[in-house]
Protein backbone atom coordinates (compact mmCIF):
# COMPACT_ATOMS: atom_id res chain seq x y z
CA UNK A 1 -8.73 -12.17 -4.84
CA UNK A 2 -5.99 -12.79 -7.47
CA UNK A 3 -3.11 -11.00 -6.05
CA UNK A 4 0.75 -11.59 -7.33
CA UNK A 5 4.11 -10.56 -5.76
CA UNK A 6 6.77 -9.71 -7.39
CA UNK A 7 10.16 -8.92 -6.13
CA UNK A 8 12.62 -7.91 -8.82
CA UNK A 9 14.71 -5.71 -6.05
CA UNK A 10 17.08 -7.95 -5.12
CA UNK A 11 16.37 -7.28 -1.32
CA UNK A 12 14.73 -10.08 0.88
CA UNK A 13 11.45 -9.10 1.69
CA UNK A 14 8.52 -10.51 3.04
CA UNK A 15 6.27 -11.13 0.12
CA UNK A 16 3.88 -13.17 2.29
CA UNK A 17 3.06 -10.36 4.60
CA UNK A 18 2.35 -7.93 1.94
CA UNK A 19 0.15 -10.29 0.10
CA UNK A 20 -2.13 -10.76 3.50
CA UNK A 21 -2.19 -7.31 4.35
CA UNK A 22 -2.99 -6.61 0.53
CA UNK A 23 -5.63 -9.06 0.53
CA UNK A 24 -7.06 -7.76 4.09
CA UNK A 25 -7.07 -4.04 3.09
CA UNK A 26 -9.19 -5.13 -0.12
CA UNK A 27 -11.31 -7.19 1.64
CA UNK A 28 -11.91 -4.52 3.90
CA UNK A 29 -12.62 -1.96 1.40
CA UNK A 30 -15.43 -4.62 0.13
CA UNK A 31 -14.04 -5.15 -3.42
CA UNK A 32 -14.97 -8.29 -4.87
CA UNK A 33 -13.24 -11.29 -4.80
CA UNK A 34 -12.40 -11.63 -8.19
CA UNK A 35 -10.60 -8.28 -8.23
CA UNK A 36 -7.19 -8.67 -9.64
CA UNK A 37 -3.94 -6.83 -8.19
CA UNK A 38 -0.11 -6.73 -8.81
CA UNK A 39 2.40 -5.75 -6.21
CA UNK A 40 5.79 -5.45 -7.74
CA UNK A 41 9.32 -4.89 -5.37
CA UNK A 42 11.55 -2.65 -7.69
CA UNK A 43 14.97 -1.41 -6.37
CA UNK A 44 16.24 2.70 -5.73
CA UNK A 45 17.47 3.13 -9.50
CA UNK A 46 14.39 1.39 -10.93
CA UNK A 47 12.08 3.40 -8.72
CA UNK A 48 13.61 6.71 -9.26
CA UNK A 49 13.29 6.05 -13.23
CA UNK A 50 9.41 5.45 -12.64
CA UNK A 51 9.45 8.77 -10.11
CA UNK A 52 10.53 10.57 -12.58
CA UNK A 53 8.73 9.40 -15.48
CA UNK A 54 5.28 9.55 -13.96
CA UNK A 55 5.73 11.90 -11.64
CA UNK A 56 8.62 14.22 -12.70
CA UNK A 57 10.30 14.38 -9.35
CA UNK A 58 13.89 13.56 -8.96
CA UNK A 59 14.93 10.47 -6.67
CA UNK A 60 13.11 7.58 -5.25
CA UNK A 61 9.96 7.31 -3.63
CA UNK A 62 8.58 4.67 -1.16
CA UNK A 63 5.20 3.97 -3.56
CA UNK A 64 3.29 4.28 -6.62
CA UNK A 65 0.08 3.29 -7.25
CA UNK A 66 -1.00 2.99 -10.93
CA UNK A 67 -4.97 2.37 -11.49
CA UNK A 68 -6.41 0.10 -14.01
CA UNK A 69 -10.52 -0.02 -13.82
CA UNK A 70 -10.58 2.85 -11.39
CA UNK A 71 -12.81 0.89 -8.84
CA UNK A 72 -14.27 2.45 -5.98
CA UNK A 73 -15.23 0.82 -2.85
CA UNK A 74 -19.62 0.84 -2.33
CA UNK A 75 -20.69 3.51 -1.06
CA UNK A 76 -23.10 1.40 1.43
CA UNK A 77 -23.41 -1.75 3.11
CA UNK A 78 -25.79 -3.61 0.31
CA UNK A 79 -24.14 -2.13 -2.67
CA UNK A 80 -22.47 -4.55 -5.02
CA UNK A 81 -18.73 -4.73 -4.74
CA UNK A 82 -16.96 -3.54 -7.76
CA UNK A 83 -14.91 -6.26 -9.53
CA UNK A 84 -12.25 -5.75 -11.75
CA UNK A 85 -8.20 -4.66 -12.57
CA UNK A 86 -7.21 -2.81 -9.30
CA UNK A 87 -3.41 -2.04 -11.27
CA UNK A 88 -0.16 -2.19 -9.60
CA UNK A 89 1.78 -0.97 -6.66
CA UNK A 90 5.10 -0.42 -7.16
CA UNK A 91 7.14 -0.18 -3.49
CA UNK A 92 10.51 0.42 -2.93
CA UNK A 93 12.22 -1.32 0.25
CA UNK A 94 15.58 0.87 0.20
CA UNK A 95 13.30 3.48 0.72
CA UNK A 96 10.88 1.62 2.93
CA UNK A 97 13.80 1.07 5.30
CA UNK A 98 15.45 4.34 5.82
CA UNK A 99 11.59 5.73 6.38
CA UNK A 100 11.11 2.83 9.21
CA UNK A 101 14.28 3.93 10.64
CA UNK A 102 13.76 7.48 10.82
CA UNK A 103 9.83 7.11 12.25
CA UNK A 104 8.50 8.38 15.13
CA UNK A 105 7.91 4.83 16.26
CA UNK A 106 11.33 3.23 14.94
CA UNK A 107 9.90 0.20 12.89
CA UNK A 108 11.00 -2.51 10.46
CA UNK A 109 11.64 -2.28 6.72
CA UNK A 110 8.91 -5.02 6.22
CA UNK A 111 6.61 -3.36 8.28
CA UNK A 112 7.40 -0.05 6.51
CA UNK A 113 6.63 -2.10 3.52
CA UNK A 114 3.25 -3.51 4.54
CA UNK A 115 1.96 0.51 5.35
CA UNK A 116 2.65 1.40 1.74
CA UNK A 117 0.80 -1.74 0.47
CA UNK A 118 -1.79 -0.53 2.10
CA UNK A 119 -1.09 2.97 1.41
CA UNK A 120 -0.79 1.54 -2.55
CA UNK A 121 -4.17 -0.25 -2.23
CA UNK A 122 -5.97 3.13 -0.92
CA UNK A 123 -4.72 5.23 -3.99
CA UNK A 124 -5.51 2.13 -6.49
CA UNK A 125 -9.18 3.01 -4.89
CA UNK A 126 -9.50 6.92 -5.13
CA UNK A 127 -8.41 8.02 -1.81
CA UNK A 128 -5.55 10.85 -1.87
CA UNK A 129 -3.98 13.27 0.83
CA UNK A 130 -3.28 15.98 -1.17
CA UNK A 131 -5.92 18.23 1.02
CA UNK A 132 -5.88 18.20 4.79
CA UNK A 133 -9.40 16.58 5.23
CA UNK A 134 -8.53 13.90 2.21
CA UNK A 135 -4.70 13.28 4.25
CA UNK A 136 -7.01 12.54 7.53
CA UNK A 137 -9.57 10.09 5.76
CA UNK A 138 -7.58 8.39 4.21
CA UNK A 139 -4.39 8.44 6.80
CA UNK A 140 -6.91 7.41 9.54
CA UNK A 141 -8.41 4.43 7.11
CA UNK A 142 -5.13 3.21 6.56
CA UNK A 143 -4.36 3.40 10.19
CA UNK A 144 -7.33 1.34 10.91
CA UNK A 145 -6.47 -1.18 8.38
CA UNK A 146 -3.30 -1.66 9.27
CA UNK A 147 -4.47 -1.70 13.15
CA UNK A 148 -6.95 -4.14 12.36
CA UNK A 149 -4.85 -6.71 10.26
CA UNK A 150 -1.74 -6.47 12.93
CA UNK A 151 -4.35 -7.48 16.01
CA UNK A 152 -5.84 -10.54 13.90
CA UNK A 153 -2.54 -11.99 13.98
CA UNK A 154 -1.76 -11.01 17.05
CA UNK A 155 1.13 -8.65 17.04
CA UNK A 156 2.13 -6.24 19.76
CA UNK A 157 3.67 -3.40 20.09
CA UNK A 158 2.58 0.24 18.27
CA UNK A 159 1.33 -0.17 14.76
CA UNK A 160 3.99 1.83 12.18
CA UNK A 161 2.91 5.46 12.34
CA UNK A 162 2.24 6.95 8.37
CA UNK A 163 5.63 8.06 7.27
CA UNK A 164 4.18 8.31 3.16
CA UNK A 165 4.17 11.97 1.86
């Protein structure tokens, strides 16, 4: 899985965490190993400018997913993984850190920041939560990714709950 990290927001972040959860949601998802991703770390003013470009809402958001190939994960067990340009996610940790702050379970900005990768990866593959049985799919998914990646290393303590929008 070719996946690069790139912070240009000038914030210290932990780039290796949201690789490995990047590369564990995908993996998870069954897309192939050649797949190709880009994460990029913008700050507030550079996020906003995207916001409102793509999206035409004022202010800064916590992530944006931008497809390439449009893959899709298989739709069964002996289906051949798609391969291809996932895109980018674009993720915000000014943002990312006021939302871990104001959760229900009070969490840290890189752990805010490892959600929305995999809240970035799930929209790079089709899945949106724009209607209540598409926000519990693919809320509950990302759950169990996130779940699953924080008990194979180990860590304790409540997974962050889903503060995206």
């Amino acid at each position: 899985m070719s996946i690069d990290v790139n912070n240009e927001s000038g914030t210290e972040v932990d780039e290796q965490a949201i690789l490995d959860i990047a590369r564990y949601a995908l993996a998870r998802m069954r897309i192939h190993p050649l797949s190709e991703l880009s994460v990029i770390v913008v700050d507030a003013a550079a996020m906003e400018q995207l916001h409102i470009q793509w999206m035409d809402l004022p202010g800064p958001t916590d992530v944006m997913s931008f497809p390439m190939d449009e893959l899709r994960p298989p739709s069964k067990d002996g289906d051949e993984p798609p391969q291809g340009l996932l895109g980018d996610i674009v993720l915000c940790p000014e943002v990312a850190e006021k939302q871990g702050k104001e959760a229900d379970t009070q969490h840290s900005m890189d752990e805010e920041l490892q959600l929305l990768t995999v809240h970035g990866v799930l929209h790079l593959l089709g899945y949106d939560h724009e209607e209540p049985d598409e926000k519990a799919e693919m809320f509950g998914l990302q759950a169990a990714i996130v779940d699953g990646w924080r008990a194979e290393r180990g860590l304790t303590g409540p997974s962050p709950a889903p503060t995206v929008s």
